[in-house]
PDB file of N, CA and C in Angstrom:
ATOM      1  N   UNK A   1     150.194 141.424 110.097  1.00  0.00           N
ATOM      2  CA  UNK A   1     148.958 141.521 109.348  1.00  0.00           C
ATOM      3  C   UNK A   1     148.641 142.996 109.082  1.00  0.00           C
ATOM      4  N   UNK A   2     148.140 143.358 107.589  1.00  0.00           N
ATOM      5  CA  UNK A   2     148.308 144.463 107.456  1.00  0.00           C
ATOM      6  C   UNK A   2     146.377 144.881 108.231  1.00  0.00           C
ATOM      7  N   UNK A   3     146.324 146.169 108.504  1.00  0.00           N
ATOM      8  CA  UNK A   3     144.848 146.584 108.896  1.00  0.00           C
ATOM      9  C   UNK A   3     144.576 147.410 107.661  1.00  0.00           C
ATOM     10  N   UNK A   4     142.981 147.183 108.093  1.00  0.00           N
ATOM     11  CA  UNK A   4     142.141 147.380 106.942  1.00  0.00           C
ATOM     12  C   UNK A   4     141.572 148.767 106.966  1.00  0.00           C
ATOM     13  N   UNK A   5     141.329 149.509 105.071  1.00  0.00           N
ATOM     14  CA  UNK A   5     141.310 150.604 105.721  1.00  0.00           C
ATOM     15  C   UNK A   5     140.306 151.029 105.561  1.00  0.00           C
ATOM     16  N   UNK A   6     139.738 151.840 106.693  1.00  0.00           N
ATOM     17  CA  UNK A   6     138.427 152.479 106.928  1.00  0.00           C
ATOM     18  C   UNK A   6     138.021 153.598 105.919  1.00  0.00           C
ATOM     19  N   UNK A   7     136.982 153.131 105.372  1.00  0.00           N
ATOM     20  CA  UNK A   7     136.397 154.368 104.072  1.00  0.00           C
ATOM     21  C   UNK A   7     136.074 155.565 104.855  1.00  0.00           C
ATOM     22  N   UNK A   8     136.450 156.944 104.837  1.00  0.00           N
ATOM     23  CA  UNK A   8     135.935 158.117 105.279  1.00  0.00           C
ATOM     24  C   UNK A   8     134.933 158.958 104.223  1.00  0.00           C
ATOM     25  N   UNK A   9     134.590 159.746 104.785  1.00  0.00           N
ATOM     26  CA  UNK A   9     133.182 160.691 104.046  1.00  0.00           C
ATOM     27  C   UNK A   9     133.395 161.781 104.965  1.00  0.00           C
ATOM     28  N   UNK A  10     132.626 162.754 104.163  1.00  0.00           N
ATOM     29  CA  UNK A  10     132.373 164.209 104.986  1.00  0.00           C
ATOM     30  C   UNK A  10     131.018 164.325 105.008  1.00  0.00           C
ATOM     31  N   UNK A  11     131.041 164.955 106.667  1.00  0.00           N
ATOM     32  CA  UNK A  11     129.732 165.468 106.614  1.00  0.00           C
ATOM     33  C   UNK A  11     129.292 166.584 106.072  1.00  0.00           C
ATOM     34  N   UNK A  12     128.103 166.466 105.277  1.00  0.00           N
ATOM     35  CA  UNK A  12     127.633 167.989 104.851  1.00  0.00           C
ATOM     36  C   UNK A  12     126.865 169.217 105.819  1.00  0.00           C
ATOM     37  N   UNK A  13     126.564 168.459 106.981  1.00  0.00           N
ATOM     38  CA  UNK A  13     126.674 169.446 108.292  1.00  0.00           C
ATOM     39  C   UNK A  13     127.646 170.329 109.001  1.00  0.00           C
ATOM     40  N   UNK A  14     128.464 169.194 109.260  1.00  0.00           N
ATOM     41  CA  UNK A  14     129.711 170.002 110.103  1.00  0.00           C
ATOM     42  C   UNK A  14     131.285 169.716 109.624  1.00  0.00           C
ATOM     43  N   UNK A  15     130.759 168.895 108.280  1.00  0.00           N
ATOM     44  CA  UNK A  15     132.085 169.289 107.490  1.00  0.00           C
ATOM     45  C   UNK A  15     133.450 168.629 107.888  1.00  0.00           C
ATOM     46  N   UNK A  16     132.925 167.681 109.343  1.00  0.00           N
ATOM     47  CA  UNK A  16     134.607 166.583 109.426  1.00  0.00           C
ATOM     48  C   UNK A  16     134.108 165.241 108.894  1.00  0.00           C
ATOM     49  N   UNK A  17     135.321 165.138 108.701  1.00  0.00           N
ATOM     50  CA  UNK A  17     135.625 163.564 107.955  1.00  0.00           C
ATOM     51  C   UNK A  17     135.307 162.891 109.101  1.00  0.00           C
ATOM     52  N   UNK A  18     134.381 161.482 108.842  1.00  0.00           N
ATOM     53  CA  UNK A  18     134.252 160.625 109.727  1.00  0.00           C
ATOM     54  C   UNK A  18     134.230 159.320 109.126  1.00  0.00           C
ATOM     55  N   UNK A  19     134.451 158.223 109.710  1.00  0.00           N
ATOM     56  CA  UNK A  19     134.194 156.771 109.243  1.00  0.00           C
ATOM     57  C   UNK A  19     132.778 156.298 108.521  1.00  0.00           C
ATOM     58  N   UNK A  20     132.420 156.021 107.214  1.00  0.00           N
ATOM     59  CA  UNK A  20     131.300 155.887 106.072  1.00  0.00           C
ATOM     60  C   UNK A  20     130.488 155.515 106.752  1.00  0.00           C
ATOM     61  N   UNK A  21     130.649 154.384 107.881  1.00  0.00           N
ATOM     62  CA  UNK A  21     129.724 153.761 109.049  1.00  0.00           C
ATOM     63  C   UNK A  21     129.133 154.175 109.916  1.00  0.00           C
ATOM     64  N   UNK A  22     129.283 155.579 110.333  1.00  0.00           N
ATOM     65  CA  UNK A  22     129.120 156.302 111.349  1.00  0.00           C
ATOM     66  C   UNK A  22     128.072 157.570 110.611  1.00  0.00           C
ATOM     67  N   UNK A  23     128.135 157.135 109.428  1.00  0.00           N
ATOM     68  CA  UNK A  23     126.874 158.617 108.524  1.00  0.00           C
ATOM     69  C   UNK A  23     126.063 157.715 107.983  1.00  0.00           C
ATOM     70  N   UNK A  24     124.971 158.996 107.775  1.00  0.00           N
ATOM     71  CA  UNK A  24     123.733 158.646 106.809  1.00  0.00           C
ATOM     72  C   UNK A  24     123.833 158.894 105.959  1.00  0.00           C
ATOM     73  N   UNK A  25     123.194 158.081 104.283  1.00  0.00           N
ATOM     74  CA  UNK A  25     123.786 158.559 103.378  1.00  0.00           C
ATOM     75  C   UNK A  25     122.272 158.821 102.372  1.00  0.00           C
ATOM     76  N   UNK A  26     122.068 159.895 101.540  1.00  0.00           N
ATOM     77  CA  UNK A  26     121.233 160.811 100.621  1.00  0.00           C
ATOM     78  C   UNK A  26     121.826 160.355  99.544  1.00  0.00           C
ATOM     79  N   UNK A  27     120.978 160.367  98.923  1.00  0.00           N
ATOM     80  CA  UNK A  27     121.374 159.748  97.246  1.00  0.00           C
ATOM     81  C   UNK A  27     120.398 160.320  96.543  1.00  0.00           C
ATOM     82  N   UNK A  28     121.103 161.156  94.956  1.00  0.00           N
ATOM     83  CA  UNK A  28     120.259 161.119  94.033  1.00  0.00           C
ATOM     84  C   UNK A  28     120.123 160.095  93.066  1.00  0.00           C
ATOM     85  N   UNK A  29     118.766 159.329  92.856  1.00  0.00           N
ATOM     86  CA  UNK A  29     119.069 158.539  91.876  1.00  0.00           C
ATOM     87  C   UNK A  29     119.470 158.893  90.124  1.00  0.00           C
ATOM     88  N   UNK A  30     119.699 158.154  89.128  1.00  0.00           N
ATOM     89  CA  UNK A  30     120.155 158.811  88.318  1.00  0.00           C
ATOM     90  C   UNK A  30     118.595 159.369  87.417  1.00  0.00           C
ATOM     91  N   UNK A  31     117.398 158.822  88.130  1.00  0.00           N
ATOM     92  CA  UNK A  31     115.642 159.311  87.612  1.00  0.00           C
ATOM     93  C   UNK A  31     115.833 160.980  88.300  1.00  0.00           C
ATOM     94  N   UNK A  32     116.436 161.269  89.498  1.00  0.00           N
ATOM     95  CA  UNK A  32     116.680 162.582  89.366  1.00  0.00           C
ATOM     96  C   UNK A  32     115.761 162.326  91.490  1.00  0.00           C
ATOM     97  N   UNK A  33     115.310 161.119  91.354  1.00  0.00           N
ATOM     98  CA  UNK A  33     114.753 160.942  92.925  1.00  0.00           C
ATOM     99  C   UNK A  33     115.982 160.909  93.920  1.00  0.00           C
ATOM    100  N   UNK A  34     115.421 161.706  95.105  1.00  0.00           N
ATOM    101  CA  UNK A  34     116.161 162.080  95.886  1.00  0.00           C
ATOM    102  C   UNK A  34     115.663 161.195  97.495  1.00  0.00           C
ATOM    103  N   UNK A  35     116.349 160.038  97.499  1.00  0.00           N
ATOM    104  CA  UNK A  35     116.036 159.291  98.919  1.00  0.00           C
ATOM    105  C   UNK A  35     117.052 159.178 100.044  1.00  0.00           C
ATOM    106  N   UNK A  36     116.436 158.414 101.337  1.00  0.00           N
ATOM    107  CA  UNK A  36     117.459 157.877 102.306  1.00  0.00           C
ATOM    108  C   UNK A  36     117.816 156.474 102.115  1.00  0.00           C
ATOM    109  N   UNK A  37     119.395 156.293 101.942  1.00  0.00           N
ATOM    110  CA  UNK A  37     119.869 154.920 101.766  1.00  0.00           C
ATOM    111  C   UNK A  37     120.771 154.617 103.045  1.00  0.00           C
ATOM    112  N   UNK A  38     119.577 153.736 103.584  1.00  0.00           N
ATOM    113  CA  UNK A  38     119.948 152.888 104.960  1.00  0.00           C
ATOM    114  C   UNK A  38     121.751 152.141 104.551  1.00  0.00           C
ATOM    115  N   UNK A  39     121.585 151.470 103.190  1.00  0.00           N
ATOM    116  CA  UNK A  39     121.995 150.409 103.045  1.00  0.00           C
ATOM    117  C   UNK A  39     123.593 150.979 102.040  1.00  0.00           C
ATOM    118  N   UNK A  40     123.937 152.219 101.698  1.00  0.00           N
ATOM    119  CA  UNK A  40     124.865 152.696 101.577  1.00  0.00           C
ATOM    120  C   UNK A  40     125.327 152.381 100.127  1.00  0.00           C
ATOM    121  N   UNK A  41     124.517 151.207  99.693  1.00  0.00           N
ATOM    122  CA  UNK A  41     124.769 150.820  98.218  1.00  0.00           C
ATOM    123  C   UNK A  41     123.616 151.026  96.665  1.00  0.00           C
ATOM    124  N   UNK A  42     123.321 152.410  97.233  1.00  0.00           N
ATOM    125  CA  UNK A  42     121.660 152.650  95.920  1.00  0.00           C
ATOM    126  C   UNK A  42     122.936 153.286  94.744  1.00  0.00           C
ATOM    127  N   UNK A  43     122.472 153.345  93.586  1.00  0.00           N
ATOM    128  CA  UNK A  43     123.575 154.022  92.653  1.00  0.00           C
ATOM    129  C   UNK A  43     123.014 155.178  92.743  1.00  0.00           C
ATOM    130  N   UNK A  44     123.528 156.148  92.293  1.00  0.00           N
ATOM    131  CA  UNK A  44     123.870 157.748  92.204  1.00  0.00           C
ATOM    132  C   UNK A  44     124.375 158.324  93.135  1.00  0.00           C
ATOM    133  N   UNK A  45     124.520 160.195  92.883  1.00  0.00           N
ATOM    134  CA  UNK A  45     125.206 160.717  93.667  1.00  0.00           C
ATOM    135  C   UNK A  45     124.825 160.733  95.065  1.00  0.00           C
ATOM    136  N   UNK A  46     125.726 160.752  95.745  1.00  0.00           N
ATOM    137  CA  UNK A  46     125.239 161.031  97.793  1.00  0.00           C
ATOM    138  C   UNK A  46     126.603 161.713  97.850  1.00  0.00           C
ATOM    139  N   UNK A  47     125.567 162.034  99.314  1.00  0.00           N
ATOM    140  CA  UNK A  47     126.041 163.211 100.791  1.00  0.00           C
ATOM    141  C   UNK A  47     125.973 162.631 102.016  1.00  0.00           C
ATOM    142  N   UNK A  48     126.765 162.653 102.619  1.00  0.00           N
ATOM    143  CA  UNK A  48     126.651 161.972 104.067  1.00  0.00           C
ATOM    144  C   UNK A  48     125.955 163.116 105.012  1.00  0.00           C
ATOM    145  N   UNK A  49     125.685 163.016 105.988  1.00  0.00           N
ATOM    146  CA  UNK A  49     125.322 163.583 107.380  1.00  0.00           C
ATOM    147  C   UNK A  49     125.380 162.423 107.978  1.00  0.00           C
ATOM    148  N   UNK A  50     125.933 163.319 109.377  1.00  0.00           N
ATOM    149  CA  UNK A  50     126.222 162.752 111.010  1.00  0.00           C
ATOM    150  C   UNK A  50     124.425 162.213 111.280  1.00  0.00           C
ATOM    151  N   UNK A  51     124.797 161.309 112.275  1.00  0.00           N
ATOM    152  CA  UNK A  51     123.531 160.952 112.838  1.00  0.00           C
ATOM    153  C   UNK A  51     123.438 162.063 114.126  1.00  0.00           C
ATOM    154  N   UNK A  52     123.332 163.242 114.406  1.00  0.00           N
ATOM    155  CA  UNK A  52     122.746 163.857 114.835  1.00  0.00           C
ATOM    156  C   UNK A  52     122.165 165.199 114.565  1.00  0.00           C
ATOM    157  N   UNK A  53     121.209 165.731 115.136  1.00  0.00           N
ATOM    158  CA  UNK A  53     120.336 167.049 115.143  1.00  0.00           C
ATOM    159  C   UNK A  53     120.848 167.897 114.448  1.00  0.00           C
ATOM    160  N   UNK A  54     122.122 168.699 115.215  1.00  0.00           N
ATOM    161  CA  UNK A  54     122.870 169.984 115.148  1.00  0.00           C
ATOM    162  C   UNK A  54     123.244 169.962 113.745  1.00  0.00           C
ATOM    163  N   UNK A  55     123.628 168.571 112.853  1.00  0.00           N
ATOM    164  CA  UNK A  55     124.129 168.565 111.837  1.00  0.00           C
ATOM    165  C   UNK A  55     123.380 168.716 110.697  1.00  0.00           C
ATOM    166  N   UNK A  56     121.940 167.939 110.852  1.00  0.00           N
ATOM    167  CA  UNK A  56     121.227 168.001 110.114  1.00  0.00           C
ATOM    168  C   UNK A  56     120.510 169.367 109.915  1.00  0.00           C
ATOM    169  N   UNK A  57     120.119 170.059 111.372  1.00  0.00           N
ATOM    170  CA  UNK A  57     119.966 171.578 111.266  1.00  0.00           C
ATOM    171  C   UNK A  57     120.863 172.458 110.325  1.00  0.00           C
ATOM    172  N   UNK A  58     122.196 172.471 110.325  1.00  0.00           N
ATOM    173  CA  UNK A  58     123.284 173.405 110.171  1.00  0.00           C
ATOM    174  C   UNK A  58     122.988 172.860 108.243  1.00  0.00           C
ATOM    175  N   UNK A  59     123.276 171.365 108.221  1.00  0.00           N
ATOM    176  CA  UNK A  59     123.031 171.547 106.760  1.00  0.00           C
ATOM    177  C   UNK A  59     121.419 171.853 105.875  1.00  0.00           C
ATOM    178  N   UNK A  60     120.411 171.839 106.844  1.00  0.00           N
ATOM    179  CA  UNK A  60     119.363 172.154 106.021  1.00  0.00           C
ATOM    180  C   UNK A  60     119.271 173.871 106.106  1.00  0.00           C
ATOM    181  N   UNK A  61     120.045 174.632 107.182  1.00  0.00           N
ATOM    182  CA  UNK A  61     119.493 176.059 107.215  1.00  0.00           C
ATOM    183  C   UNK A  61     120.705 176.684 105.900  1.00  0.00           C
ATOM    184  N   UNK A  62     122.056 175.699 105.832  1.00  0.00           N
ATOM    185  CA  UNK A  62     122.938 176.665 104.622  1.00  0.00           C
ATOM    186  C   UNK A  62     122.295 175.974 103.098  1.00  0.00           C
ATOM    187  N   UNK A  63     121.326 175.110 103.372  1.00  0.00           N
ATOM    188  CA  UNK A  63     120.675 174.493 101.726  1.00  0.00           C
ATOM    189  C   UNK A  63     122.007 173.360 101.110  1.00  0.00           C
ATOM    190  N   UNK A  64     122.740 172.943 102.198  1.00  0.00           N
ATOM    191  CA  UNK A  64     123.955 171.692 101.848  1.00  0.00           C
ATOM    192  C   UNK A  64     123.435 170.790 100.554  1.00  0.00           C
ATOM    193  N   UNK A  65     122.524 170.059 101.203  1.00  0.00           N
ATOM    194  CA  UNK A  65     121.872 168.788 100.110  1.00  0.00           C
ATOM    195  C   UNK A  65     121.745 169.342  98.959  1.00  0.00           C
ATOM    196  N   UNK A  66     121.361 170.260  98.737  1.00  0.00           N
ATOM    197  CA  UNK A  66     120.953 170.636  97.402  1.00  0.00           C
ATOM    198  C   UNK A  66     121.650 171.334  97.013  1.00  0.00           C
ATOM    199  N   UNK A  67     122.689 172.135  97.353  1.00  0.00           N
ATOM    200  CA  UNK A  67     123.977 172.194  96.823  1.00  0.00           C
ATOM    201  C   UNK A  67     124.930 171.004  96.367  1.00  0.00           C
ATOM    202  N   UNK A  68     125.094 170.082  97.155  1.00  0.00           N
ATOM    203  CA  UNK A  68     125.295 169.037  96.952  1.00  0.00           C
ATOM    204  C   UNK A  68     125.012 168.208  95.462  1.00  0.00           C
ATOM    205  N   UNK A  69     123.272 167.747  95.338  1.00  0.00           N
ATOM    206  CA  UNK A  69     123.077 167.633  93.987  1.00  0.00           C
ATOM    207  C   UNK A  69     122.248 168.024  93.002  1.00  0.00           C
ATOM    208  N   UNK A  70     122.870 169.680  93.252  1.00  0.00           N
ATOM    209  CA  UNK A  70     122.561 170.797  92.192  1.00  0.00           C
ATOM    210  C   UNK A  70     121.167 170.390  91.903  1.00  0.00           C
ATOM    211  N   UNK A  71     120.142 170.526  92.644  1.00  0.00           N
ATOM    212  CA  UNK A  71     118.793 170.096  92.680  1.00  0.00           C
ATOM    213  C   UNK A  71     118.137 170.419  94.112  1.00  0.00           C
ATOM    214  N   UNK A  72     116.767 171.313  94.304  1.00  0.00           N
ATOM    215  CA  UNK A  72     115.830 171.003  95.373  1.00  0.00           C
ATOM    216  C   UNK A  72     116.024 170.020  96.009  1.00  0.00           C
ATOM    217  N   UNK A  73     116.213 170.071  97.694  1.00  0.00           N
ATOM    218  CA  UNK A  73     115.751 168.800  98.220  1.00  0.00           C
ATOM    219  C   UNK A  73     114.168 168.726  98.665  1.00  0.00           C
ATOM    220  N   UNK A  74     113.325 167.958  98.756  1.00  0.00           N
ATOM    221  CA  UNK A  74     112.066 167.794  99.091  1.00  0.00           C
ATOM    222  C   UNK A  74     111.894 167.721 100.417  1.00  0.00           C
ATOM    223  N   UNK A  75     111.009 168.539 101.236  1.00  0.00           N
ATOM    224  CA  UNK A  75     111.113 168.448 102.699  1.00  0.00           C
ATOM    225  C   UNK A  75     111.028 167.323 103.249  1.00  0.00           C
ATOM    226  N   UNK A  76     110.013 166.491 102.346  1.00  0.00           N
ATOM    227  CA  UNK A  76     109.966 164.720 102.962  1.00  0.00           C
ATOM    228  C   UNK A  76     111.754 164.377 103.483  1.00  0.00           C
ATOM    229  N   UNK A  77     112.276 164.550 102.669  1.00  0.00           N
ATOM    230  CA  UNK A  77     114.029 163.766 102.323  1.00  0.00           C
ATOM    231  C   UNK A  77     114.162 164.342 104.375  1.00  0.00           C
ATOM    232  N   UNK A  78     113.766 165.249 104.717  1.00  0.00           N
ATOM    233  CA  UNK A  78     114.356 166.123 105.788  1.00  0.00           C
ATOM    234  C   UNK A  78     113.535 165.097 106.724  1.00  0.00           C
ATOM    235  N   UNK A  79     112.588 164.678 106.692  1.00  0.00           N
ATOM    236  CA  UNK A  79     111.247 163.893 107.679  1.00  0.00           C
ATOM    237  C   UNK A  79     112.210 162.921 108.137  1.00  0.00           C
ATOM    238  N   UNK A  80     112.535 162.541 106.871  1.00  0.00           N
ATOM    239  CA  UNK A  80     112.768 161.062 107.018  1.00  0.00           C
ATOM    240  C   UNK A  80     114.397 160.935 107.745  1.00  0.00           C
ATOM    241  N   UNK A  81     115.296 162.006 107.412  1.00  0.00           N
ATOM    242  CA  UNK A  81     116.697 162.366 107.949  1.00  0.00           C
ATOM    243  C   UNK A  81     115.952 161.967 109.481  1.00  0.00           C
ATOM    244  N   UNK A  82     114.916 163.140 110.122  1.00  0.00           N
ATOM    245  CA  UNK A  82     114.835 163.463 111.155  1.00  0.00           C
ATOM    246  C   UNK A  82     114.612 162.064 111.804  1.00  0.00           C
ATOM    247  N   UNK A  83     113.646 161.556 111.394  1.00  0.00           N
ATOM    248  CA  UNK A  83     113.074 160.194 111.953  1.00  0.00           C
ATOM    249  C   UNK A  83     114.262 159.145 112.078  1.00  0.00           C
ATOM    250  N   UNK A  84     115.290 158.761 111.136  1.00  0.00           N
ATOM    251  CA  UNK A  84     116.375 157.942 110.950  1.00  0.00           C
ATOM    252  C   UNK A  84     117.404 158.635 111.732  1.00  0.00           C
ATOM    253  N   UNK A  85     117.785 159.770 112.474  1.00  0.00           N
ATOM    254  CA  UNK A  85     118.643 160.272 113.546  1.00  0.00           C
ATOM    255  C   UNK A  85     118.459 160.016 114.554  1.00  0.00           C
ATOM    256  N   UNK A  86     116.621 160.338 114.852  1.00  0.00           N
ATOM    257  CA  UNK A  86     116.088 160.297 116.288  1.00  0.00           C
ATOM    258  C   UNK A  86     116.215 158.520 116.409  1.00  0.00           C
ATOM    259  N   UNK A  87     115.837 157.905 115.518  1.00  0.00           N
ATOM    260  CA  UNK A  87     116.273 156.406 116.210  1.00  0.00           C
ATOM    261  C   UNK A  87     117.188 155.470 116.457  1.00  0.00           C
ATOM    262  N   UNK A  88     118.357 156.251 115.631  1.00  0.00           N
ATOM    263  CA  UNK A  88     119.869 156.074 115.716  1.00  0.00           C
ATOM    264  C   UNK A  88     120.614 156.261 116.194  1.00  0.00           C
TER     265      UNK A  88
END
């Protein structure tokens, strides 16, 4: 039986490849709104981050996300990272 293969992503924190299941995923919608998608399937562009601290620090102090999609991120987008790490 052949095995199935695991989708990878990079984190925009610390920059290793990890399993799609194991990140959080940021999405711009194509209105130009910038949310958290629990559910991994909103359309537009995304960025993963790790579910922890260090990562989310490292990518909000180099401005990742918004390098990412060539757009401001809104500090809310960061609230809500924080809140969806700490309970994860």
């Amino acid at each position: 039986m052949q095995q199935k293969k695991i989708p990878m992503r990079k984190c925009t924190g610390c920059n290793e490849m990890k399993p799609k299941k194991e990140l959080v995923r940021i999405v711009r919608s194509p209105e130009g709104e910038i949310s958290v998608d629990l559910t991994g399937k909103k359309s537009g562009r995304g960025a993963y981050i790790c579910r922890s601290g260090q990562c989310l620090a490292a990518a909000k102090k180099a401005n990742r996300l918004s390098k990412a999609f060539e757009c401001p991120v809104p500090p809310e987008v960061y609230d809500r990272l924080a809140e969806e790490i700490a309970d994860g």
